[in-house]
Protein backbone atom coordinates (compact mmCIF):
# COMPACT_ATOMS: atom_id res chain seq x y z
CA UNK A 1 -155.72 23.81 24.93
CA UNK A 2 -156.99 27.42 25.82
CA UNK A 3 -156.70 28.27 21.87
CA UNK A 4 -158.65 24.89 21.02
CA UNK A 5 -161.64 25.76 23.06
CA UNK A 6 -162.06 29.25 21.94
CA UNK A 7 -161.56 27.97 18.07
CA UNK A 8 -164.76 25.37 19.04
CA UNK A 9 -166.57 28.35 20.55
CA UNK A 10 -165.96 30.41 17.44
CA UNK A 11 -167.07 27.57 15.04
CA UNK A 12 -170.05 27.07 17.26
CA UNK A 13 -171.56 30.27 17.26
CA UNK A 14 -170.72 31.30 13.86
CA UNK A 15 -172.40 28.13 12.65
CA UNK A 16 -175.46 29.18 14.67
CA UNK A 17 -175.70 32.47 12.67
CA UNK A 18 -175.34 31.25 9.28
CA UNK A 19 -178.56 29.30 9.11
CA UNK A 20 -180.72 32.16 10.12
CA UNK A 21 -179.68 34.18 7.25
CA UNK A 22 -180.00 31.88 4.79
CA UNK A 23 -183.40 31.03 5.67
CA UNK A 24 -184.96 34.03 4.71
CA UNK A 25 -187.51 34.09 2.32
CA UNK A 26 -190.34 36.58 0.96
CA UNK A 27 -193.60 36.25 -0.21
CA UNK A 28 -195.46 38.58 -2.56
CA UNK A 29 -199.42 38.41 -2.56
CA UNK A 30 -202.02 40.52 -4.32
CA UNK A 31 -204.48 41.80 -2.67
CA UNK A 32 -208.11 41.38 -3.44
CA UNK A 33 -210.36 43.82 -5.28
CA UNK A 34 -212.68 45.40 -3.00
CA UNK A 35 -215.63 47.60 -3.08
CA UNK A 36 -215.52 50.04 0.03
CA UNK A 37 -218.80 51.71 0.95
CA UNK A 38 -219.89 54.54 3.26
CA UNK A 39 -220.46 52.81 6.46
CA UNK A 40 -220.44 53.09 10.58
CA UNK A 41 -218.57 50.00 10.76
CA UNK A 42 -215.29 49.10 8.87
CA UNK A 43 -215.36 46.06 6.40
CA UNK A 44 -212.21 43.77 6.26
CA UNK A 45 -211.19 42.23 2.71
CA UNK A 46 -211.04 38.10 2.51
CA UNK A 47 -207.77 36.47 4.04
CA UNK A 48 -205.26 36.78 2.61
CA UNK A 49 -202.78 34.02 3.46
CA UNK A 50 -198.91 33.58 2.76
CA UNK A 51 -198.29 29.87 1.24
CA UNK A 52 -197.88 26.38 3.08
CA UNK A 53 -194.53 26.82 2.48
CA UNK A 54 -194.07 29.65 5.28
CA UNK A 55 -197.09 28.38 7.45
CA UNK A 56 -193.80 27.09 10.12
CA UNK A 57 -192.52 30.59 9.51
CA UNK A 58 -191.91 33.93 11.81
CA UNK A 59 -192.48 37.64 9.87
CA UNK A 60 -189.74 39.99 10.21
CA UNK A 61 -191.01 42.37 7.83
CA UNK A 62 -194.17 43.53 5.95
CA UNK A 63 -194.94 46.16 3.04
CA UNK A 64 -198.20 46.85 1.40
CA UNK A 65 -199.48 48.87 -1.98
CA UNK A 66 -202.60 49.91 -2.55
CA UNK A 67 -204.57 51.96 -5.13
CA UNK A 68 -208.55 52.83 -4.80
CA UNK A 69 -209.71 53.97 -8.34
CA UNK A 70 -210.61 57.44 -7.26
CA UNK A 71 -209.00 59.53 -4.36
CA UNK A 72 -210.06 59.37 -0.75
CA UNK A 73 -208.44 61.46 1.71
CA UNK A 74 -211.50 60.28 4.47
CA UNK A 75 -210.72 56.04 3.19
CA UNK A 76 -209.15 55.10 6.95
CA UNK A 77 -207.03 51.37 7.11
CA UNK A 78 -206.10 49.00 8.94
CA UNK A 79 -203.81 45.97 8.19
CA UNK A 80 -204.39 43.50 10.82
CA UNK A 81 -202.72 39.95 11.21
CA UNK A 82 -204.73 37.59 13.82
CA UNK A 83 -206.22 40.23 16.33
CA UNK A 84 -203.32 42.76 16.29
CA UNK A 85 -204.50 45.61 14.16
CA UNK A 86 -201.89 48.59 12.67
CA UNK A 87 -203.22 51.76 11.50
CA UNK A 88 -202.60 52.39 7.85
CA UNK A 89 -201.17 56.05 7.29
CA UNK A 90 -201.00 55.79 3.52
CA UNK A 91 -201.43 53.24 0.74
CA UNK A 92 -197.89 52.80 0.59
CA UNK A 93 -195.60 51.74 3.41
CA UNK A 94 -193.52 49.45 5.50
CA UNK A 95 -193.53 48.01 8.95
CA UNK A 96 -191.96 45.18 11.46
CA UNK A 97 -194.63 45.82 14.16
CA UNK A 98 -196.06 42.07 12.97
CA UNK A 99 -191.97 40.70 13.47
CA UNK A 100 -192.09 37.59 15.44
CA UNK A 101 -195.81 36.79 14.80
CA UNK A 102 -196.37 33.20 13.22
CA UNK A 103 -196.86 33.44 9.48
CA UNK A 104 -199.25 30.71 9.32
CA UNK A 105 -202.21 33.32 10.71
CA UNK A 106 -203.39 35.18 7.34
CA UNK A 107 -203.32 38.94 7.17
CA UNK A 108 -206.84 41.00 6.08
CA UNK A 109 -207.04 45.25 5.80
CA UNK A 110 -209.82 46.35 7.39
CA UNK A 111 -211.69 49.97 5.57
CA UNK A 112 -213.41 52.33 6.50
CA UNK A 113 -215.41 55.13 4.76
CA UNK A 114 -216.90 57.82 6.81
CA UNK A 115 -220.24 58.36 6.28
CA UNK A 116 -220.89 61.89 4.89
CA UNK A 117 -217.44 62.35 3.51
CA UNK A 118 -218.34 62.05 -0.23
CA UNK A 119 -221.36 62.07 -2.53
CA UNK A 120 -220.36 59.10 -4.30
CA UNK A 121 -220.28 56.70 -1.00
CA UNK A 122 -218.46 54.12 -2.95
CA UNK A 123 -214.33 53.71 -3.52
CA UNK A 124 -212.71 50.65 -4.65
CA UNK A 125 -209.66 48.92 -3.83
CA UNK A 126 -208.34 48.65 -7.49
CA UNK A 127 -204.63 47.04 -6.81
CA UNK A 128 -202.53 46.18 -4.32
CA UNK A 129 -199.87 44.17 -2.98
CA UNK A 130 -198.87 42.61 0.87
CA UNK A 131 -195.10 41.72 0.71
CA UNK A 132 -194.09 39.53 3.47
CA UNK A 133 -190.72 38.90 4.71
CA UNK A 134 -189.86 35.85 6.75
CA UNK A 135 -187.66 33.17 8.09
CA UNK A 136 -187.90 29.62 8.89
């Protein structure tokens, strides 16, 4: 009887595992082209939104790519996802500080150009991409 019951349990909680795994899923978006000027406030790009098809989903994990057509050590970022806002090291890079957040909110990066930092005020976000992990 004793072996029955922990057999069940087994079954049970295995079975509750094996759905979360396979419902993982990732979603690759490009990021918009976007002038960044010298400025005193930062400017934040358009949404960008994962599809309908993860709108009932939860992040785990998010990477982001970016290029600006000329350097700019002074560019600072932000990647922000509803009103939580991450500081952007580099234009390269990985996080799960957004794990657990809905993935129906869109994501936006937020610049901003010092002002006095370069004679040619203007950089531009030439390429990038968000890479979204999630599950259902």
């Amino acid at each position: 009887m004793l072996v029955g019951a922990i057999a069940t349990g087994v079954m049970v909680f295995m079975g509750a595992i094996a759905p979360a795994s396979a419902a993982q899923s990732t979603w690759v978006g490009q990021l918009p082209r976007q002038t960044i000027v010298v400025s005193e406030r930062p400017l934040e790009s358009a949404p960008i939104t994962l599809p309908p098809s993860a709108e009932q989903g939860e992040i785990t994990n998010v990477r982001w790519v970016f290029q600006t057509d000329t350097p700019a050590p002074t560019l600072k970022t932000w990647l922000c996802h509803g009103q939580l806002c991450l500081p952007l090291v580099r234009a390269r890079g990985e996080t799960q500080r957004f794990a657990g957040r809905a993935a129906s909110l869109p994501f936006r990066l937020r610049f901003l150009l010092p002002p006095g930092e370069h004679a040619n005020g203007n950089r531009v976000i030439s390429s990038g991409q968000l890479i979204v992990d999630y599950r259902q």
